[in-house]
Protein backbone atom coordinates (compact mmCIF):
# COMPACT_ATOMS: atom_id res chain seq x y z
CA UNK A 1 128.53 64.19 113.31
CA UNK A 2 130.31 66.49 115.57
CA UNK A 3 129.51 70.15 116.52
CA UNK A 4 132.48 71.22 114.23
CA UNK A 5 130.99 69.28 111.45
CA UNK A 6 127.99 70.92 111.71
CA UNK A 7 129.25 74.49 111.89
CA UNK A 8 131.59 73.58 108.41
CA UNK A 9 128.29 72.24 106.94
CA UNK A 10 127.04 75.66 107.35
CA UNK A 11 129.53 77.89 106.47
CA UNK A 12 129.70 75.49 103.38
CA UNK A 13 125.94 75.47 102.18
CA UNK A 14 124.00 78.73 104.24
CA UNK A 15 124.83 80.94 101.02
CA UNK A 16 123.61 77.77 98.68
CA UNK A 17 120.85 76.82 100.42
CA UNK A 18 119.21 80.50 101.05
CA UNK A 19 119.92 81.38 97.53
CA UNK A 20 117.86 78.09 96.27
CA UNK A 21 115.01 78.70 99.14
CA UNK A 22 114.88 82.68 97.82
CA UNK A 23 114.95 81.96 94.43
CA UNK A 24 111.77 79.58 94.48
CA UNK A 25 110.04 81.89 97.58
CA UNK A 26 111.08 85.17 96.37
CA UNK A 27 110.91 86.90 99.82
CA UNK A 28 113.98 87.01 101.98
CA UNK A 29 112.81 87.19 105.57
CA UNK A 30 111.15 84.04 104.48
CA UNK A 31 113.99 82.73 102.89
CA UNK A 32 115.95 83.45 105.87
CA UNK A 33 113.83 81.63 108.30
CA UNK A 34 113.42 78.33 105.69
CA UNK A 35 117.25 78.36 105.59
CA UNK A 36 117.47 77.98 109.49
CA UNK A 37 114.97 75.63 109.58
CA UNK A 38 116.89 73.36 106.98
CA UNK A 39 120.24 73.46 109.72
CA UNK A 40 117.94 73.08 112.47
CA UNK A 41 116.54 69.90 110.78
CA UNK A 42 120.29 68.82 109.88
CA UNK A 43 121.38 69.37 113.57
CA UNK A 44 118.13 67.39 114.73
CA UNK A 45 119.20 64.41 112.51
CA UNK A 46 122.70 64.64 112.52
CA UNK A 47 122.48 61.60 112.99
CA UNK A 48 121.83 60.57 109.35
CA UNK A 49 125.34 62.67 108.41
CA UNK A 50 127.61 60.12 109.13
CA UNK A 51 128.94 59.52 105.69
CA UNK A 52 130.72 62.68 104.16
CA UNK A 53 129.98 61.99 100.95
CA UNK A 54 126.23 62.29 101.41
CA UNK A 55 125.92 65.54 103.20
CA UNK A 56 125.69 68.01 100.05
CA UNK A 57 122.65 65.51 98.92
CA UNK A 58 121.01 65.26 102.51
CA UNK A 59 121.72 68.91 102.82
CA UNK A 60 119.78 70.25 99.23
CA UNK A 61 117.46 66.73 100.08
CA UNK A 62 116.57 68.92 103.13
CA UNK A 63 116.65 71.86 102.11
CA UNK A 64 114.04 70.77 98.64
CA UNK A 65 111.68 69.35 101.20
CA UNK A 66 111.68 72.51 103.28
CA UNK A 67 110.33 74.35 100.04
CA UNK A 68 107.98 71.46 99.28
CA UNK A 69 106.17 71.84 103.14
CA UNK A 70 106.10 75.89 102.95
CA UNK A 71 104.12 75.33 99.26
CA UNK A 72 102.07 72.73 100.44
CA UNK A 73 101.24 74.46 104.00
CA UNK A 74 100.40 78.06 101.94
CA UNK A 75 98.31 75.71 99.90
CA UNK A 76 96.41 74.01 102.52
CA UNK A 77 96.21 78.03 104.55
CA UNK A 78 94.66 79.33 100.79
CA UNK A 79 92.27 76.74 100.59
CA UNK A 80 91.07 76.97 104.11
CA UNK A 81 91.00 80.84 103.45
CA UNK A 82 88.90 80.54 100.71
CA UNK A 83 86.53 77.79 102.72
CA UNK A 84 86.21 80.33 105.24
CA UNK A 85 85.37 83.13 103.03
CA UNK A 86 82.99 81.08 101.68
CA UNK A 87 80.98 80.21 104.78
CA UNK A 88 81.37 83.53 106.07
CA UNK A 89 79.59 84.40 102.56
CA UNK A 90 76.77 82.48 102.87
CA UNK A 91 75.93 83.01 106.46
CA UNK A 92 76.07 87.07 106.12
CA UNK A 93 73.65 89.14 104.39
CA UNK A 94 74.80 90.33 101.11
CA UNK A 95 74.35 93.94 101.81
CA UNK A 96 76.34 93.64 105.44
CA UNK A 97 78.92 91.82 102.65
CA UNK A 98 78.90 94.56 100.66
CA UNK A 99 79.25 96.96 103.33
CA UNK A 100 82.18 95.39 105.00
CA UNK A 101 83.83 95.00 101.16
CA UNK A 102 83.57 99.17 100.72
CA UNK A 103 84.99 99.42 104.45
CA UNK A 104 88.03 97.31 103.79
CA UNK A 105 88.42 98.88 100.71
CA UNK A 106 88.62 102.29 102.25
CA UNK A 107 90.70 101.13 105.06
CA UNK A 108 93.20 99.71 102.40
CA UNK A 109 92.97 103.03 100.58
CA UNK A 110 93.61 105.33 103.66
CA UNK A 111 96.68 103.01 103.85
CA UNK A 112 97.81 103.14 100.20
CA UNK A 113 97.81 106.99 99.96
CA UNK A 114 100.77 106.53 102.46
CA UNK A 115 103.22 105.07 100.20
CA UNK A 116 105.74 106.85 98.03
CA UNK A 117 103.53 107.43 94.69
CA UNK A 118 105.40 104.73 92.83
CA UNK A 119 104.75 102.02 95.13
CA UNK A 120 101.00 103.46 95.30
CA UNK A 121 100.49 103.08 91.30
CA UNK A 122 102.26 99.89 91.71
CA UNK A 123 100.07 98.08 93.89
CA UNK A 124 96.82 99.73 92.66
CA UNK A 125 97.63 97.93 89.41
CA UNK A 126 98.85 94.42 90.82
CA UNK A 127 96.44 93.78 93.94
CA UNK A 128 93.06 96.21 92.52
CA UNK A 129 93.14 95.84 89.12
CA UNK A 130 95.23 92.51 88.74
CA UNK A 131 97.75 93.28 86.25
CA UNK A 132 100.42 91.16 85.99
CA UNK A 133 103.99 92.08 86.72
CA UNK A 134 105.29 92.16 82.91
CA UNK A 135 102.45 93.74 82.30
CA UNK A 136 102.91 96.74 84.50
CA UNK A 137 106.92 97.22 84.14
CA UNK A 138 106.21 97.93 80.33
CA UNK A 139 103.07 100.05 81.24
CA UNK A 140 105.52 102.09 83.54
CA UNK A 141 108.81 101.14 81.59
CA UNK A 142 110.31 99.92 84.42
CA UNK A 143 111.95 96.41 85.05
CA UNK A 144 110.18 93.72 86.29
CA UNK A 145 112.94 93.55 88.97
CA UNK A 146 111.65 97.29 89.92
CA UNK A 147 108.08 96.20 90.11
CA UNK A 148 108.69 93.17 92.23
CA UNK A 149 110.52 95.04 94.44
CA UNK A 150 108.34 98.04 94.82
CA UNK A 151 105.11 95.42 95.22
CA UNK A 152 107.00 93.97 97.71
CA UNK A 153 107.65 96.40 99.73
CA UNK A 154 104.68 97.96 99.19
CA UNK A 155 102.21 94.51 100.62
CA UNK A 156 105.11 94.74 103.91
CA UNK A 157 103.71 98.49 104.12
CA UNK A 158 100.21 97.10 103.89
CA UNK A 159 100.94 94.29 106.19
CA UNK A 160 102.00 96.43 109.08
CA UNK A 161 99.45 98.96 109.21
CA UNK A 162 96.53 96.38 109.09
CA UNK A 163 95.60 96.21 112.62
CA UNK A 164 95.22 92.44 113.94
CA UNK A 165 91.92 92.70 115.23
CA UNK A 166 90.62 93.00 111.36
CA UNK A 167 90.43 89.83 110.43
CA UNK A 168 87.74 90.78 107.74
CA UNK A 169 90.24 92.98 105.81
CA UNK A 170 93.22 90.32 106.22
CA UNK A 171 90.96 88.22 104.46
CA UNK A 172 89.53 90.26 101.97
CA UNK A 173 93.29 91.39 101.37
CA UNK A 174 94.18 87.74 100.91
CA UNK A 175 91.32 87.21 97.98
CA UNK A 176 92.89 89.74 95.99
């Protein structure tokens, strides 16, 4: 397949493919960087494009099996997560446990009291309490559209001001 051919096989499928990756990964930088790694994978096998009638099933083939890795990987991360957690556990102290728990949760806190109020109520519900979603649009009568979002942009607040170094709190964040 041709250069050409590849660049019409994008502008065909990019809006297709990104809105079948968002829908099942609901985040859109994520989305965004699944969908380029589908084209990159159809320009690495081109290849396999020969016949034109097959390129809308290779492409959503691809695409499908894109989603399928970035489940199983988060998966396999989780699970090693909670191995981890679990050794760390054991090997610690309980009371140097606790300790580090109440730091991370103050650390988290100084950081929650900086977004806007909504967002603050928002995530205090979801990620402290556990609510689920439906749960806390009617408990705020708001959509459930409005509560992903706000969550959302709310754990990309959290993200950013977690400073690398603290592992600890990642992970603690992560067990939530």
């Amino acid at each position: 397949m041709s250069t050409n051919s590849i660049e019409e096989v994008f502008r065909n499928y990019k809006n297709k493919v990104y809105g079948f990756i968002l829908s099942h990964v609901c985040d859109e930088e994520l989305a965004k960087d699944l969908t380029q790694e589908v084209f990159l994978s159809l320009c690495i096998h081109k290849d396999k494009l020969t016949d034109t009638d097959n390129v809308s099933r290779y492409v959503f083939l691809t695409t499908k099996n894109k989603v399928i890795d970035y489940f199983r990987k988060v998966a396999r991360d989780k699970n090693r997560r909670i191995e981890f957690i679990q050794s760390w556990e054991a090997s610690k102290p309980k009371v140097e446990t606790e300790m580090n728990e109440e730091h991370c949760l103050s650390v988290l806190e100084s950081i929650i009291v900086q977004l806007p109020p909504q967002q603050q109520t928002i995530y205090r519900l979801s990620k402290l309490q556990g609510h689920p979603l439906q749960e806390i649009a009617q408990q705020l009568h708001l959509s459930s559209n409005t509560v992903k979002n706000h969550l959302v942009q709310a754990n990309k607040f959290v993200r950013q001001r977690i400073k690398p170094e603290s592992i600890f709190l990642l992970l603690f964040l992560s067990s939530l």
